[in-house]
Protein backbone atom coordinates (compact mmCIF):
# COMPACT_ATOMS: atom_id res chain seq x y z
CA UNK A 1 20.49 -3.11 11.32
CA UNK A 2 17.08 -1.54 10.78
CA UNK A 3 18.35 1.86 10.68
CA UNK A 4 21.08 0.64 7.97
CA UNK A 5 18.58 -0.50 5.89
CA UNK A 6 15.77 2.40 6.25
CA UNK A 7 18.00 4.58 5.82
CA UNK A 8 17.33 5.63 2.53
CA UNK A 9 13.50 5.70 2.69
CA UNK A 10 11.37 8.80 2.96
CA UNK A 11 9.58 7.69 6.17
CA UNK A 12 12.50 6.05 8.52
CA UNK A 13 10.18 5.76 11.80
CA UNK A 14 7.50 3.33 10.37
CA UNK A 15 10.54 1.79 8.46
CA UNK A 16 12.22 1.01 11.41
CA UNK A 17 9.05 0.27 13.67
CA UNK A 18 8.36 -2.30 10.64
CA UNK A 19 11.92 -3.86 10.17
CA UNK A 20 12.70 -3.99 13.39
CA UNK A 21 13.08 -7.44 14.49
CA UNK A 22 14.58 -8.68 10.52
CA UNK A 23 17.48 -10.45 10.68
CA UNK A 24 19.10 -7.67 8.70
CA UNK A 25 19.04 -8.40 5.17
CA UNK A 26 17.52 -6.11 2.38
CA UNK A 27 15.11 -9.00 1.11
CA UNK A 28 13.91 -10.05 3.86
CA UNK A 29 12.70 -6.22 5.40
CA UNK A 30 11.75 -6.12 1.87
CA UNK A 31 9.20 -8.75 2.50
CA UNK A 32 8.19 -7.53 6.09
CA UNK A 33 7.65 -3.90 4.92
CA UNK A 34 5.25 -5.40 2.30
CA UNK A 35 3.42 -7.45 4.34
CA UNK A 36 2.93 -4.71 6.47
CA UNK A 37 1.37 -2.74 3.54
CA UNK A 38 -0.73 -5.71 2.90
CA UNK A 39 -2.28 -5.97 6.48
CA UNK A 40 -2.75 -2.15 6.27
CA UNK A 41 -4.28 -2.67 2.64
CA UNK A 42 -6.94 -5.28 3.92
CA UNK A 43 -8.19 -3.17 6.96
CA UNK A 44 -8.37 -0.63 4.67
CA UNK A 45 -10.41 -2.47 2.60
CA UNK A 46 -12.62 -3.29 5.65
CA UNK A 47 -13.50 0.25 6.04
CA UNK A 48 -14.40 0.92 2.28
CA UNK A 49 -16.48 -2.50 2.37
CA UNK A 50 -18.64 -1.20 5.45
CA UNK A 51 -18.97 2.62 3.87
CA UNK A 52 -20.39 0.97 0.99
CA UNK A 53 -23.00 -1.23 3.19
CA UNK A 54 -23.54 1.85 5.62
CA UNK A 55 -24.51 3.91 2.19
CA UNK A 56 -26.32 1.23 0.49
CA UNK A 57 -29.60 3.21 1.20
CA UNK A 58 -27.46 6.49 -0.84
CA UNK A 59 -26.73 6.80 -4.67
CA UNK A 60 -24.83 8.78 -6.47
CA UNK A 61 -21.11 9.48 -5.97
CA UNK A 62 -20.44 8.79 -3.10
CA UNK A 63 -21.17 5.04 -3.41
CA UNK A 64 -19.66 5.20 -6.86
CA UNK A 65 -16.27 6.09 -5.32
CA UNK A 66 -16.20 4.00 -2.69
CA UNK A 67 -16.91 1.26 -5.69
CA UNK A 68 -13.62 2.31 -7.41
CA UNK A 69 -11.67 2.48 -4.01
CA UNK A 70 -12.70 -1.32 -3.01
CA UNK A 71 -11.76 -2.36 -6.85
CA UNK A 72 -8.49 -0.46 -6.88
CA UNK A 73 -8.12 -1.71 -3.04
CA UNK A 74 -8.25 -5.29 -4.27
CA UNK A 75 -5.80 -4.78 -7.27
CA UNK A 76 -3.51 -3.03 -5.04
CA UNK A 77 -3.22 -6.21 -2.88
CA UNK A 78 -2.78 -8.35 -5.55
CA UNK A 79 -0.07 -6.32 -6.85
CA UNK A 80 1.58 -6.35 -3.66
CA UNK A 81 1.27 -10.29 -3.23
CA UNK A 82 2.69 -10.24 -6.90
CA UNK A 83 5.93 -8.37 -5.27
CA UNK A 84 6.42 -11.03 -2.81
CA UNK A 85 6.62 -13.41 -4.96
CA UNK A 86 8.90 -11.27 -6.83
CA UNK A 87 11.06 -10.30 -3.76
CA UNK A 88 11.47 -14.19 -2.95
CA UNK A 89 12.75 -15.34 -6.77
CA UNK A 90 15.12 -12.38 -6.70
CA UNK A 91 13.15 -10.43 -9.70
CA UNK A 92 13.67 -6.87 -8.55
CA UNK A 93 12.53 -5.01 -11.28
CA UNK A 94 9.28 -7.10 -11.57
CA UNK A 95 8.73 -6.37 -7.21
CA UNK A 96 9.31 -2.53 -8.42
CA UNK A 97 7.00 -2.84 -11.01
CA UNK A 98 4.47 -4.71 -8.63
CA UNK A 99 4.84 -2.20 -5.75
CA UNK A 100 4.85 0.96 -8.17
CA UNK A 101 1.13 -0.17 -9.45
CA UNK A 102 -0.04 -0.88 -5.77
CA UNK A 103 1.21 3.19 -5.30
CA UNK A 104 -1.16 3.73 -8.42
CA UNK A 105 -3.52 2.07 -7.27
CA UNK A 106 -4.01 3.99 -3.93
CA UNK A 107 -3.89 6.85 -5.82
CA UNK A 108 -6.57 6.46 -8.09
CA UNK A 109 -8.70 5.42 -4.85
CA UNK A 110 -8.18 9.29 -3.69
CA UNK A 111 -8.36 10.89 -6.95
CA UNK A 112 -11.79 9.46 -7.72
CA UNK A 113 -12.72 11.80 -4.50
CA UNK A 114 -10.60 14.57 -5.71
CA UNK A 115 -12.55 14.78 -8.98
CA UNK A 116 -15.91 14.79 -6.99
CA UNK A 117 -16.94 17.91 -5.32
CA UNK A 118 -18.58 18.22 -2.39
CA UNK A 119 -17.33 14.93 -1.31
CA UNK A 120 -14.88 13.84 1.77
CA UNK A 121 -12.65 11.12 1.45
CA UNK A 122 -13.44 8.69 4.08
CA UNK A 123 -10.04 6.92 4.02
CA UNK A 124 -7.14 9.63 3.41
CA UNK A 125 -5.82 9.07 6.56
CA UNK A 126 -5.63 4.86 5.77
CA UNK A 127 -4.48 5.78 2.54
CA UNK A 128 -1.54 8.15 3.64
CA UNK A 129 -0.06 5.18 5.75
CA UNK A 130 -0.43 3.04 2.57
CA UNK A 131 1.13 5.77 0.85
CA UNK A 132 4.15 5.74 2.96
CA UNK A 133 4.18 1.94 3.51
CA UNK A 134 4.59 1.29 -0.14
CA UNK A 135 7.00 4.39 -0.76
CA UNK A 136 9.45 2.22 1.97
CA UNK A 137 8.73 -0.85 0.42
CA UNK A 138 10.11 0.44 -2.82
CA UNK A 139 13.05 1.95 -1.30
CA UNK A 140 14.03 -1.16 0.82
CA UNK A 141 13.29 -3.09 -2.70
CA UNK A 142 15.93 -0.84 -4.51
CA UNK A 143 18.76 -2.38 -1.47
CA UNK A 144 17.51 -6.25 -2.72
CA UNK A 145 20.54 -7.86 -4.85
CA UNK A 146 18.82 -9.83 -7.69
């Protein structure tokens, strides 16, 4: 049933390696691909939090980034707590609203390193797998009947 119902995302390995074990409806891997994204999210989240503790001794841009990433980390959760709730009452355009502005939100993590020369972005390989997580979650959430 997993590979019914990942079948129309852009990444169907981690879809399927996620969605695995669902009973087979579109809600439910709905819910288990965003969870997914959340656990991702918060280890994530981990990393920025010791970068910034590891650079406390360094200014500058760096630490400012890192700032933005943790902020934009912890609306990105929210948001996708937001579409679980959303997912469970049914309200599929509010969960694709929700998961769209978690996307955002890991995007403005790497653009704030994109805009900054001369500096590496610690996370970009976290943040691709959040990228990818969330772009599945969205497509599962278009299969969800409201």
């Amino acid at each position: 049933m997993a590979g019914q119902l990942c079948a129309n995302t852009n990444h169907l390995a981690l879809c399927k390696a996620v969605v695995k074990n669902e009973p087979g409806t579109a809600k439910d891997a709905t819910i288990s691909m965003i969870q997914a994204t959340i656990v991702q999210a918060e280890l994530a989240k981990q990393k920025i939090e010791k970068l910034i503790k590891d650079s406390s001794s360094k200014g500058g841009m760096a630490k400012m980034n890192l700032q933005t990433c943790k902020e934009v980390y912890d609306d990105a959760i929210s948001n996708l707590w937001t579409s679980i709730d959303n997912a469970k009452t049914n309200s599929v355009p509010d969960m694709t609203i929700n998961l769209s502005a978690a996307m955002s939100d890991f995007s403005a993590c790497e653009d704030g390193y994109m805009e900054s020369p001369g500096t590496t972005f610690p996370i970009s390989h976290s943040n691709s797998v959040l990228s990818k997580l969330t772009s599945a979650s969205l497509a599962l959430a278009s299969e969800v009947k409201e």
